[in-house]
PDB file of N, CA and C in Angstrom:
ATOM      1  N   UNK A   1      85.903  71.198 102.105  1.00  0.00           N
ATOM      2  CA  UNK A   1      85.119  72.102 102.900  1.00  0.00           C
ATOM      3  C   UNK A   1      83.985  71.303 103.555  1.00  0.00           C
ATOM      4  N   UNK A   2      83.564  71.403 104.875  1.00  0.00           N
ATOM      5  CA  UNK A   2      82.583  70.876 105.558  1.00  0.00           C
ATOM      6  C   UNK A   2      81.641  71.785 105.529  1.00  0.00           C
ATOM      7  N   UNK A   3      80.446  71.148 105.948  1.00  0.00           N
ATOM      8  CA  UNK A   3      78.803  71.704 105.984  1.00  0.00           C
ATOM      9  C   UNK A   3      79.001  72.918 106.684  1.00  0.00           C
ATOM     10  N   UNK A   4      79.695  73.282 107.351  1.00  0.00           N
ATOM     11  CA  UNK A   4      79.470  74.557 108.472  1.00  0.00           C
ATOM     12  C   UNK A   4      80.308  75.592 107.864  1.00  0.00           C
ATOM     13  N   UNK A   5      81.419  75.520 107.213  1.00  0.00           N
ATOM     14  CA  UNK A   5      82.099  75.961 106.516  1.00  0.00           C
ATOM     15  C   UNK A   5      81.553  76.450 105.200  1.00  0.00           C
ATOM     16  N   UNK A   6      80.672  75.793 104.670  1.00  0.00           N
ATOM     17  CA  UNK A   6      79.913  76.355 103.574  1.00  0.00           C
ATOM     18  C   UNK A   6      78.180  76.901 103.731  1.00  0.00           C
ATOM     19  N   UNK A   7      78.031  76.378 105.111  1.00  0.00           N
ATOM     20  CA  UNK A   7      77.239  77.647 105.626  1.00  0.00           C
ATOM     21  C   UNK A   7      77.569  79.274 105.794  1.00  0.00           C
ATOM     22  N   UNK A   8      78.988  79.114 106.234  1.00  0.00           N
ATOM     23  CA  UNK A   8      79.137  80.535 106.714  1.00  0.00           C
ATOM     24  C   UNK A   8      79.461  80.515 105.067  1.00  0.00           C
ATOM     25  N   UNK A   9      79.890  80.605 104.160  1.00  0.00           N
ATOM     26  CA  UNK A   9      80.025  81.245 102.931  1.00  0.00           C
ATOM     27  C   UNK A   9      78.270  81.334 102.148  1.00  0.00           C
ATOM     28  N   UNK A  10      77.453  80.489 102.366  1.00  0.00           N
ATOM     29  CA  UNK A  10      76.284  81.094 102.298  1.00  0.00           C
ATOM     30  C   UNK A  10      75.645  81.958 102.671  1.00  0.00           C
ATOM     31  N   UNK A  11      75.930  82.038 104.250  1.00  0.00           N
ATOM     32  CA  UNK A  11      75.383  83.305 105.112  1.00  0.00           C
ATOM     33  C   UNK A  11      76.051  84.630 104.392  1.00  0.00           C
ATOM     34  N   UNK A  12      77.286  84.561 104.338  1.00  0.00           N
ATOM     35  CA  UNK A  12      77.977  85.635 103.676  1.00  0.00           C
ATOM     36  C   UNK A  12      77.536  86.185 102.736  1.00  0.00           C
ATOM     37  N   UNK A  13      77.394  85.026 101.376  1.00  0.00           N
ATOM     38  CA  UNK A  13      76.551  85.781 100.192  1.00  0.00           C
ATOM     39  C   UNK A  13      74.876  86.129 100.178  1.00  0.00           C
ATOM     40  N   UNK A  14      74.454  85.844 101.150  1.00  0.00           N
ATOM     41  CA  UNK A  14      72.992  85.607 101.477  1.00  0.00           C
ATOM     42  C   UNK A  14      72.933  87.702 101.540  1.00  0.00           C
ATOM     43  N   UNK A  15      73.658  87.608 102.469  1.00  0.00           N
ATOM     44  CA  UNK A  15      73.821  89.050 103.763  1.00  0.00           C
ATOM     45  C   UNK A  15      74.283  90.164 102.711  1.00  0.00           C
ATOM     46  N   UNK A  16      75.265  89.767 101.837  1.00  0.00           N
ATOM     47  CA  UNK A  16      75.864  90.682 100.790  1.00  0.00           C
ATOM     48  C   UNK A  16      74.962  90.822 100.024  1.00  0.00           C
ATOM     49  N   UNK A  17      74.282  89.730  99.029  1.00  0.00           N
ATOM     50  CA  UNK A  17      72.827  89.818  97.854  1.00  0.00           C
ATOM     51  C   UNK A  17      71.754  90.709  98.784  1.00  0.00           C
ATOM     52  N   UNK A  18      71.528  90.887 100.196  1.00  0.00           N
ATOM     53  CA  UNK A  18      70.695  91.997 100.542  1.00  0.00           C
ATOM     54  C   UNK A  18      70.887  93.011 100.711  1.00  0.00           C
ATOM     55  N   UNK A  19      72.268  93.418 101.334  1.00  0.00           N
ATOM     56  CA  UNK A  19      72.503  94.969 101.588  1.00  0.00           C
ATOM     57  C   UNK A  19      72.599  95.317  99.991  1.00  0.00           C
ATOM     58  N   UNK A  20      73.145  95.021  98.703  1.00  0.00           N
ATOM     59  CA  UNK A  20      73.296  95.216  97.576  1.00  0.00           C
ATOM     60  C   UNK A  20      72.032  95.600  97.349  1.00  0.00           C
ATOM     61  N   UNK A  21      71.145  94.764  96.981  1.00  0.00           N
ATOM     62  CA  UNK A  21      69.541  94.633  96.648  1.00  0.00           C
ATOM     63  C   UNK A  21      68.645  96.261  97.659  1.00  0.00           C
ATOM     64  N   UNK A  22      69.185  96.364  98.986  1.00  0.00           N
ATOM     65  CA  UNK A  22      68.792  97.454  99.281  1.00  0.00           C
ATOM     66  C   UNK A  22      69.424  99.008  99.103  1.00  0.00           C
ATOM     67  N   UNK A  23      70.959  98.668  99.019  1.00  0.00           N
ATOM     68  CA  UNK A  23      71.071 100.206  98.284  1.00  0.00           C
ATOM     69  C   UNK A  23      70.809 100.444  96.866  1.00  0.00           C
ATOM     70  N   UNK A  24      70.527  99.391  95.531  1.00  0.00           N
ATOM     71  CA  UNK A  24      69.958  99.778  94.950  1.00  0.00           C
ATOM     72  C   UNK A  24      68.551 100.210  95.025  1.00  0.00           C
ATOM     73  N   UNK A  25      67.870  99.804  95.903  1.00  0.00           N
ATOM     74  CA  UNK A  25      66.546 100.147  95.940  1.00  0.00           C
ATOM     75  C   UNK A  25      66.881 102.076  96.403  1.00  0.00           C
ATOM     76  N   UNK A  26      67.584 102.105  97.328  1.00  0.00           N
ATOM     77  CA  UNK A  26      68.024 103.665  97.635  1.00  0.00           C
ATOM     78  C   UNK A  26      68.814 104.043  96.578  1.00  0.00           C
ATOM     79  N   UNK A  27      69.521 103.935  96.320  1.00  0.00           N
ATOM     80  CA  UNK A  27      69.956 104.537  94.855  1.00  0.00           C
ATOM     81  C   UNK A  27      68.660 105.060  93.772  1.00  0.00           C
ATOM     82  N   UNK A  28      67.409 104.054  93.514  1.00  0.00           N
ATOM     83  CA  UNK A  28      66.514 104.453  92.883  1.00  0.00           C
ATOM     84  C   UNK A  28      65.393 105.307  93.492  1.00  0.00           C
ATOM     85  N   UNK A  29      65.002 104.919  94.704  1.00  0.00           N
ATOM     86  CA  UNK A  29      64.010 105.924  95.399  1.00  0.00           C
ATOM     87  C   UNK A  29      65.211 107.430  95.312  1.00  0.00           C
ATOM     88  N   UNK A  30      66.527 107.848  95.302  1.00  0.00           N
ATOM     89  CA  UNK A  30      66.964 108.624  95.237  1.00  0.00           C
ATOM     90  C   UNK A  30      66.990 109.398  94.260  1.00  0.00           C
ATOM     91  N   UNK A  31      67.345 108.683  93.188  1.00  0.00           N
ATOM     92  CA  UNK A  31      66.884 109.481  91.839  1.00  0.00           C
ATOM     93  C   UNK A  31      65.740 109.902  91.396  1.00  0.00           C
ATOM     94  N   UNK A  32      64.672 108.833  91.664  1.00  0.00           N
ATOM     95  CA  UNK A  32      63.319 109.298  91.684  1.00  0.00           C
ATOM     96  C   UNK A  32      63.320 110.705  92.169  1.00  0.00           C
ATOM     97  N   UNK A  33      63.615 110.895  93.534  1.00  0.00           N
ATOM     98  CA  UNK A  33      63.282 112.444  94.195  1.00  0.00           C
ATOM     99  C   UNK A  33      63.671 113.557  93.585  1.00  0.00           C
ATOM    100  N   UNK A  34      65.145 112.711  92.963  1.00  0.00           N
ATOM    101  CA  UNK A  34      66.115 114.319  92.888  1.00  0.00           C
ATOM    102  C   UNK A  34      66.879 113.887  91.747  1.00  0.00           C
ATOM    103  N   UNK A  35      66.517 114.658  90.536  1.00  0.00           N
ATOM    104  CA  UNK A  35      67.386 113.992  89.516  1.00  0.00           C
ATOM    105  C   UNK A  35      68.352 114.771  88.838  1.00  0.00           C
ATOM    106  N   UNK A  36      69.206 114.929  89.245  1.00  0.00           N
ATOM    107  CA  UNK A  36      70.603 115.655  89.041  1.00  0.00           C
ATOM    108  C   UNK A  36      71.276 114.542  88.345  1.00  0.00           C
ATOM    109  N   UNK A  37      72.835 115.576  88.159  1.00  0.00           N
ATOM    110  CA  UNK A  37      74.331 114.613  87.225  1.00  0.00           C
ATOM    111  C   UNK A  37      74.305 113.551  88.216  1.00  0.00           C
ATOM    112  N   UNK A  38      74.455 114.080  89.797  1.00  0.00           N
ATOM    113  CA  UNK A  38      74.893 113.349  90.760  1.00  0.00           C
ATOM    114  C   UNK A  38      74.132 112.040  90.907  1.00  0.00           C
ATOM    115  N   UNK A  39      72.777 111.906  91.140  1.00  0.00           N
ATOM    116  CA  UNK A  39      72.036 111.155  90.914  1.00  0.00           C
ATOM    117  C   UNK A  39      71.827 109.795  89.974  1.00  0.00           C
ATOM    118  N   UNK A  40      72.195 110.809  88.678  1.00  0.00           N
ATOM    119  CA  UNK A  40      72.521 109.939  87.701  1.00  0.00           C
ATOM    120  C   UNK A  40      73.485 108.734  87.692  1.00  0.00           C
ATOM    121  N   UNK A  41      74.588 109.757  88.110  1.00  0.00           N
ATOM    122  CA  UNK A  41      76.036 108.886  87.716  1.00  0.00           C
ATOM    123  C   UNK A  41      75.804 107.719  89.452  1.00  0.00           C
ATOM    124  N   UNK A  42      75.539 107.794  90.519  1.00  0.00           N
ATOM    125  CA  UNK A  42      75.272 107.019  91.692  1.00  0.00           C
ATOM    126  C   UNK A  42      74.707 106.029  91.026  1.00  0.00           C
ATOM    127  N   UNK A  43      73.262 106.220  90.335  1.00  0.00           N
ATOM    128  CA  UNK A  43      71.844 105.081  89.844  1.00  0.00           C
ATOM    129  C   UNK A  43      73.056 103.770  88.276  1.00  0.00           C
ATOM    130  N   UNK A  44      73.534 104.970  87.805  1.00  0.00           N
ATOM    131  CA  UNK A  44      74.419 104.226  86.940  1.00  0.00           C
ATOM    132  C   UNK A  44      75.356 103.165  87.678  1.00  0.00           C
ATOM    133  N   UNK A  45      76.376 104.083  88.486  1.00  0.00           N
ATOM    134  CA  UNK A  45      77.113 103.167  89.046  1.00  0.00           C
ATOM    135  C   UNK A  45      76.566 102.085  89.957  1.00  0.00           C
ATOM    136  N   UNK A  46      75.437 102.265  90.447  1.00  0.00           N
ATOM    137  CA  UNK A  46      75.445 101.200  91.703  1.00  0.00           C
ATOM    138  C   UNK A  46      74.580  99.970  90.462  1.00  0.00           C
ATOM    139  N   UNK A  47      73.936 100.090  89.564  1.00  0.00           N
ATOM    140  CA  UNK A  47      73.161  99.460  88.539  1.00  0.00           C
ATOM    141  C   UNK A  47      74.457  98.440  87.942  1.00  0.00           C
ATOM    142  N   UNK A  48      75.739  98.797  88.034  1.00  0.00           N
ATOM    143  CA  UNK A  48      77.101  98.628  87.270  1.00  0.00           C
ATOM    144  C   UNK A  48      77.530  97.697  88.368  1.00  0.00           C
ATOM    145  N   UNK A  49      77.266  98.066  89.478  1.00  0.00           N
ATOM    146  CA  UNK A  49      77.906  97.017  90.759  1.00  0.00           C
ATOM    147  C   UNK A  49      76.863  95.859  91.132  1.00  0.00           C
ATOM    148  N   UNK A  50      75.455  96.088  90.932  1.00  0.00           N
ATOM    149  CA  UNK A  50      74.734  94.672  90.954  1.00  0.00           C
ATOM    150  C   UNK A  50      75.161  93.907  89.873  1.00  0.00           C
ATOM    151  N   UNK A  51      75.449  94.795  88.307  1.00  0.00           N
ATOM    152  CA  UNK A  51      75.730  93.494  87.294  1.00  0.00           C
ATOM    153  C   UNK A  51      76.713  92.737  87.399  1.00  0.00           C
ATOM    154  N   UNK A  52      78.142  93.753  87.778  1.00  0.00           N
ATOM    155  CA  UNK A  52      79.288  92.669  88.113  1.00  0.00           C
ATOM    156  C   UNK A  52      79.020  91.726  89.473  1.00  0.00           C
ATOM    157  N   UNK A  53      78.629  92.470  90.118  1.00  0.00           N
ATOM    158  CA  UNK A  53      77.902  90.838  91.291  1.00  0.00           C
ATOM    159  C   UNK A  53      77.403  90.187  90.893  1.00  0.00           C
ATOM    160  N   UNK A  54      76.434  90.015  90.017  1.00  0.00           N
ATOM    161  CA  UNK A  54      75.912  89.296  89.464  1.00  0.00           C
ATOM    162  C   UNK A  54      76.344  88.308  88.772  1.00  0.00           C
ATOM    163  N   UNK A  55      76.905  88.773  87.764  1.00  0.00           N
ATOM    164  CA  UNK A  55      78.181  88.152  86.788  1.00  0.00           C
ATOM    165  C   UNK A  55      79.263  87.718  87.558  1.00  0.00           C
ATOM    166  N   UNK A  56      79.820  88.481  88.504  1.00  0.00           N
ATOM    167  CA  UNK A  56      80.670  87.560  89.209  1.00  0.00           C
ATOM    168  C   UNK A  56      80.582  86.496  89.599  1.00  0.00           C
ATOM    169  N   UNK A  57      79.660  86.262  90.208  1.00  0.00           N
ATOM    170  CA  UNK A  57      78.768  84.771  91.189  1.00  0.00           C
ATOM    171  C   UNK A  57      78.699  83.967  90.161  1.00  0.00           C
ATOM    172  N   UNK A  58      78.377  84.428  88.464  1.00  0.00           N
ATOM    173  CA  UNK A  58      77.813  83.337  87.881  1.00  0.00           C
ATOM    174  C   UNK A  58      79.260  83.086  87.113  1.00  0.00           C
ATOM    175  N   UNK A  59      80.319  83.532  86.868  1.00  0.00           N
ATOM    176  CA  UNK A  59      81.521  83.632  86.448  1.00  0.00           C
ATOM    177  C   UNK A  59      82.055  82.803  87.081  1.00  0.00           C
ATOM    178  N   UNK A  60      82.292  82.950  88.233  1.00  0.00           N
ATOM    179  CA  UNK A  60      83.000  82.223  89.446  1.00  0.00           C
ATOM    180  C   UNK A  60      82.685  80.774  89.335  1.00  0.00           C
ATOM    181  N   UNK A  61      81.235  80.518  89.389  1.00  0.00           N
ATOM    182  CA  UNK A  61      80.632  78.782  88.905  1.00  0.00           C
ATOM    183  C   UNK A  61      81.046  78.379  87.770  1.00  0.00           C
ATOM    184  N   UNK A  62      81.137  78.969  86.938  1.00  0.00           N
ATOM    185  CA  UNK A  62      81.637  78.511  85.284  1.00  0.00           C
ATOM    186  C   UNK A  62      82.814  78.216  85.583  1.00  0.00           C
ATOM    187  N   UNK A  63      83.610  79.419  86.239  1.00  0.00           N
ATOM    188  CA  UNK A  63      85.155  79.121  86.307  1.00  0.00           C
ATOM    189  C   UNK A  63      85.992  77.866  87.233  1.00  0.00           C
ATOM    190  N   UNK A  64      85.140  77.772  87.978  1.00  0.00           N
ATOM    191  CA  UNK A  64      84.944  76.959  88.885  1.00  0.00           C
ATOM    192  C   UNK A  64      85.302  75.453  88.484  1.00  0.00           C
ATOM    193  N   UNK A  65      84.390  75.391  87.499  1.00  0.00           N
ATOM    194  CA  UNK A  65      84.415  73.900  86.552  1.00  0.00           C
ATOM    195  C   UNK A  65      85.931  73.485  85.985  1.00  0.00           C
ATOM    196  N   UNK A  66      86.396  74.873  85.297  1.00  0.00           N
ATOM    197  CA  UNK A  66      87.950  74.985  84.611  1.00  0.00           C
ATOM    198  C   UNK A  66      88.911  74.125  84.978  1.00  0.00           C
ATOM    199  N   UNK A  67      89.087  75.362  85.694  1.00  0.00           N
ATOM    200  CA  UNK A  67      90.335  74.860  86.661  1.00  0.00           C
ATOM    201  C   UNK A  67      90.612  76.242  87.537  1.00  0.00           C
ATOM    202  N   UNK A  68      91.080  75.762  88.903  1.00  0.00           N
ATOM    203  CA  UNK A  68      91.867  77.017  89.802  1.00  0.00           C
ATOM    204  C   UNK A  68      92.469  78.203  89.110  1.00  0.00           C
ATOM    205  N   UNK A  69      93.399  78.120  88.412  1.00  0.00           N
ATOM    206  CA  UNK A  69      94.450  79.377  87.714  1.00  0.00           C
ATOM    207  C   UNK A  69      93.337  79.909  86.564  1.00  0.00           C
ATOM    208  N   UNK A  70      91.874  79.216  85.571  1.00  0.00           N
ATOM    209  CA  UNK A  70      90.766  80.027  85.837  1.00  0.00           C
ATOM    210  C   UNK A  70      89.675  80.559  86.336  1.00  0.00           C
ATOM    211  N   UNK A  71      89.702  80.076  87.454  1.00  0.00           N
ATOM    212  CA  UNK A  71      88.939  81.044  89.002  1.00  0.00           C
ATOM    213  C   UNK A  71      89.697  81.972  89.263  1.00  0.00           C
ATOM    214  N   UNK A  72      90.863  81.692  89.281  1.00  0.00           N
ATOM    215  CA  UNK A  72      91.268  83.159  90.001  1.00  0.00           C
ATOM    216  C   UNK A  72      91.314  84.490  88.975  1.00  0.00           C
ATOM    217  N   UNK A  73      91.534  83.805  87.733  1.00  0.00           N
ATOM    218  CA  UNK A  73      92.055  85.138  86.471  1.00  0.00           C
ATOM    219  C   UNK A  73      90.506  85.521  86.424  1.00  0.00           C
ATOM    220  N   UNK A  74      89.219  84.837  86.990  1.00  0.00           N
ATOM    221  CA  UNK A  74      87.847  85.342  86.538  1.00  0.00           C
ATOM    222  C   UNK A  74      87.407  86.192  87.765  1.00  0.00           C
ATOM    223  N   UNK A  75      87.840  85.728  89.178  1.00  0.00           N
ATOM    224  CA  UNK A  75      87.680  86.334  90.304  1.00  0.00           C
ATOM    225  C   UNK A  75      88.685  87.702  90.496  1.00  0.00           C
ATOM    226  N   UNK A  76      89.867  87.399  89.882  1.00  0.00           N
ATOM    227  CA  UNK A  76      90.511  88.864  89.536  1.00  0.00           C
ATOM    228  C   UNK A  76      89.875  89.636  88.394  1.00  0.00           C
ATOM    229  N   UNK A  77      89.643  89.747  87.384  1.00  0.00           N
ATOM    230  CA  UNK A  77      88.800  90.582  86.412  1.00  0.00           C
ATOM    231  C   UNK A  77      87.628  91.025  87.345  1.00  0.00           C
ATOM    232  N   UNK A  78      86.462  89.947  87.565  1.00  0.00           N
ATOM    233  CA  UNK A  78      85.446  90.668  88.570  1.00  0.00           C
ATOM    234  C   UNK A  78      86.022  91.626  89.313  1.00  0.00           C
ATOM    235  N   UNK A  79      86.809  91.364  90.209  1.00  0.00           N
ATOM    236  CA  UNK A  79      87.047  92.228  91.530  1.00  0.00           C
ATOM    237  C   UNK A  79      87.461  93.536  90.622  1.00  0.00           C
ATOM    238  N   UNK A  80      88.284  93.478  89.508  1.00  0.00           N
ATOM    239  CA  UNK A  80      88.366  95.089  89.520  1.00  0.00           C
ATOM    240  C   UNK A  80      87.351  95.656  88.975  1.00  0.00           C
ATOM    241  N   UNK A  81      86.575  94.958  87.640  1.00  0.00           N
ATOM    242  CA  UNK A  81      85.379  95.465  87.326  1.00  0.00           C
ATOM    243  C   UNK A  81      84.225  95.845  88.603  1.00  0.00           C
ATOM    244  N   UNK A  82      84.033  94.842  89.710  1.00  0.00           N
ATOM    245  CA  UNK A  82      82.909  95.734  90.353  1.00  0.00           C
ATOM    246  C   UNK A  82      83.819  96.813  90.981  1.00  0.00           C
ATOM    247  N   UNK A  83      85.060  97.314  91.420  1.00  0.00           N
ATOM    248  CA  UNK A  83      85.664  98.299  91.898  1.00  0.00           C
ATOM    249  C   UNK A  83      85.492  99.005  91.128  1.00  0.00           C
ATOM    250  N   UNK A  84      85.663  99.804  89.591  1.00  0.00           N
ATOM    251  CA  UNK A  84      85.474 100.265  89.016  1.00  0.00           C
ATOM    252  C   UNK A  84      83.490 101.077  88.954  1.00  0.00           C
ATOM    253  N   UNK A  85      82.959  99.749  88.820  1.00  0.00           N
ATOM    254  CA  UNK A  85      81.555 100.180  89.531  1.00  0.00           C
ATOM    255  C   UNK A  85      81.207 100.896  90.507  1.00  0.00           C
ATOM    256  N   UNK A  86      81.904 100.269  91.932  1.00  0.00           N
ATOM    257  CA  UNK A  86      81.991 101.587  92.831  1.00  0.00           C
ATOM    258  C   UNK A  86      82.761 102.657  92.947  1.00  0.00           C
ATOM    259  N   UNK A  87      83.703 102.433  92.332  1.00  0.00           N
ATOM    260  CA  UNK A  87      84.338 104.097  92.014  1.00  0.00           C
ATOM    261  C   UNK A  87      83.354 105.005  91.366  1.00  0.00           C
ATOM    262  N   UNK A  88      82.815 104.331  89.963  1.00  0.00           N
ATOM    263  CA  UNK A  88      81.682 105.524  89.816  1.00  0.00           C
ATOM    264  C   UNK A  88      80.322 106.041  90.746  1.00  0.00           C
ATOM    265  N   UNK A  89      80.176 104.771  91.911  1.00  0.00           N
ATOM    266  CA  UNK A  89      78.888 105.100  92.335  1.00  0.00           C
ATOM    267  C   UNK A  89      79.475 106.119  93.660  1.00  0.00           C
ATOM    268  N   UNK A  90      80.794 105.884  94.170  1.00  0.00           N
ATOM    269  CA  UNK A  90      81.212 106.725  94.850  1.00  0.00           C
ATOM    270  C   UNK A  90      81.187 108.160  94.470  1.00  0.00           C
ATOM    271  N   UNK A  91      81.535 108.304  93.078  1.00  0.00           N
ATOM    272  CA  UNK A  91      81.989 109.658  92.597  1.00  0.00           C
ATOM    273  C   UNK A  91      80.879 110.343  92.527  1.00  0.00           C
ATOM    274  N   UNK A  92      79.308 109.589  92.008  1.00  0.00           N
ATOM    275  CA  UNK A  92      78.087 110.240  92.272  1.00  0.00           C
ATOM    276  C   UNK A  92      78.033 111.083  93.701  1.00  0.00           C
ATOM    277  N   UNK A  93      78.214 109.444  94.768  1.00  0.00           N
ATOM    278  CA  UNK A  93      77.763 110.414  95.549  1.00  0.00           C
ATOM    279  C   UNK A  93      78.655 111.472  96.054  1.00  0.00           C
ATOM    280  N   UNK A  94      79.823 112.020  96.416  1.00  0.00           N
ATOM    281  CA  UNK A  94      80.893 112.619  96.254  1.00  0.00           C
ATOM    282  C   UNK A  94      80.146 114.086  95.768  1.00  0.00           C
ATOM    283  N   UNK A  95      79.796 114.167  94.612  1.00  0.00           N
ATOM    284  CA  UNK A  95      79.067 115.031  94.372  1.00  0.00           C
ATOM    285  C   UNK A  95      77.903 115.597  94.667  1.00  0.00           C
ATOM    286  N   UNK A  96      77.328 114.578  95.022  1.00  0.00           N
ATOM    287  CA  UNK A  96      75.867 114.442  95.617  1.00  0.00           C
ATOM    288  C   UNK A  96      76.073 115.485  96.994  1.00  0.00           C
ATOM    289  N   UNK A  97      76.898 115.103  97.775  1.00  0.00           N
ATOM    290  CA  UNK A  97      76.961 115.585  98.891  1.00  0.00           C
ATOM    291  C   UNK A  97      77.413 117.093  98.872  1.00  0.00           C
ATOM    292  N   UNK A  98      78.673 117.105  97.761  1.00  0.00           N
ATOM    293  CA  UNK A  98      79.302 118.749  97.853  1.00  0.00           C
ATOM    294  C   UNK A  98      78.248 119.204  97.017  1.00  0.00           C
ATOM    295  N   UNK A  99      77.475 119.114  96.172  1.00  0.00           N
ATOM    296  CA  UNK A  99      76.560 119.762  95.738  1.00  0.00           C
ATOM    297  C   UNK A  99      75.580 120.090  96.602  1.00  0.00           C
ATOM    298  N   UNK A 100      74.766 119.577  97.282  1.00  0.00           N
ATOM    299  CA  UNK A 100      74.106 119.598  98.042  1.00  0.00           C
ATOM    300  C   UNK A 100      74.306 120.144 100.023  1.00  0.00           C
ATOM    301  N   UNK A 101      75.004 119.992 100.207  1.00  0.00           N
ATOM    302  CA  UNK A 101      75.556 120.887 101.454  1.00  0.00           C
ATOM    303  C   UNK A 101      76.726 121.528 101.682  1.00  0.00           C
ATOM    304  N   UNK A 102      77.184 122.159 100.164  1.00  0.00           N
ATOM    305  CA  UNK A 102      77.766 123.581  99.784  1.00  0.00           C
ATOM    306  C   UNK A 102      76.496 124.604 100.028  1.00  0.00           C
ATOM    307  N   UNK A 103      75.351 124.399  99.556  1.00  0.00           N
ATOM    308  CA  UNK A 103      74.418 125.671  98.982  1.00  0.00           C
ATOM    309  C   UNK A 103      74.175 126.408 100.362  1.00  0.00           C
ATOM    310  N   UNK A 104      74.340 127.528 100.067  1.00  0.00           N
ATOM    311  CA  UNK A 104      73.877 128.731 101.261  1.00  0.00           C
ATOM    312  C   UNK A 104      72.285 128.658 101.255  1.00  0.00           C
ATOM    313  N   UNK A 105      71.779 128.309 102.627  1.00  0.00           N
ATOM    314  CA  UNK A 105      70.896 128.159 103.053  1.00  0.00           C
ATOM    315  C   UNK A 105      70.514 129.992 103.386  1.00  0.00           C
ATOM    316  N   UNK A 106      69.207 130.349 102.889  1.00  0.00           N
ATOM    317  CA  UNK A 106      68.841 131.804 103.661  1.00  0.00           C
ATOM    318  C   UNK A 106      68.754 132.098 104.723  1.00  0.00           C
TER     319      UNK A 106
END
């Protein structure tokens, strides 16, 4: 891999570690306001998707060292664990929403 080539994979994780970093920050100013199931289970799940990012990135370097066939078995486990993460933070909001603009307004 050349210098420019591992720029753009920096830029990439640079850009991803912020939008992450800011919907948890909305995930928490959200619960703060309004603290419902829905709320809950969103603040849980998206809390569940910074750790496997987290852990992924640092997984990936460990695995890294191994060998290839364990990068990929560590980059496959991550990937479904943070999917799993956003399935629950989806399902929050999912609810979030039909709870919230079901209600008959007067």
């Amino acid at each position: 891999m050349n210098n420019s080539t591992e720029i753009l994979f920096y830029i990439g994780q640079v850009i991803s570690g912020l939008a992450t970093f800011i919907i948890l920050i909305a995930a928490i100013i959200l619960f703060i306001k309004k603290k419902t199931i829905a709320t809950w289970i969103i603040l849980i799940g998206y809390l569940l998707v910074v750790l496997t990012y987290i852990s992924g990135l640092l997984i990936s370097i460990y695995a890294g060292r191994k060998s290839v066939e364990t990068l990929l078995i560590a980059q496959g486990v991550s990937n479904i664990t943070q999917s799993l993460s956003y399935l629950i933070f989806a399902t929050g909001l999912i609810i979030l929403v039909i709870t919230e603009f079901s209600k008959k307004k007067p």
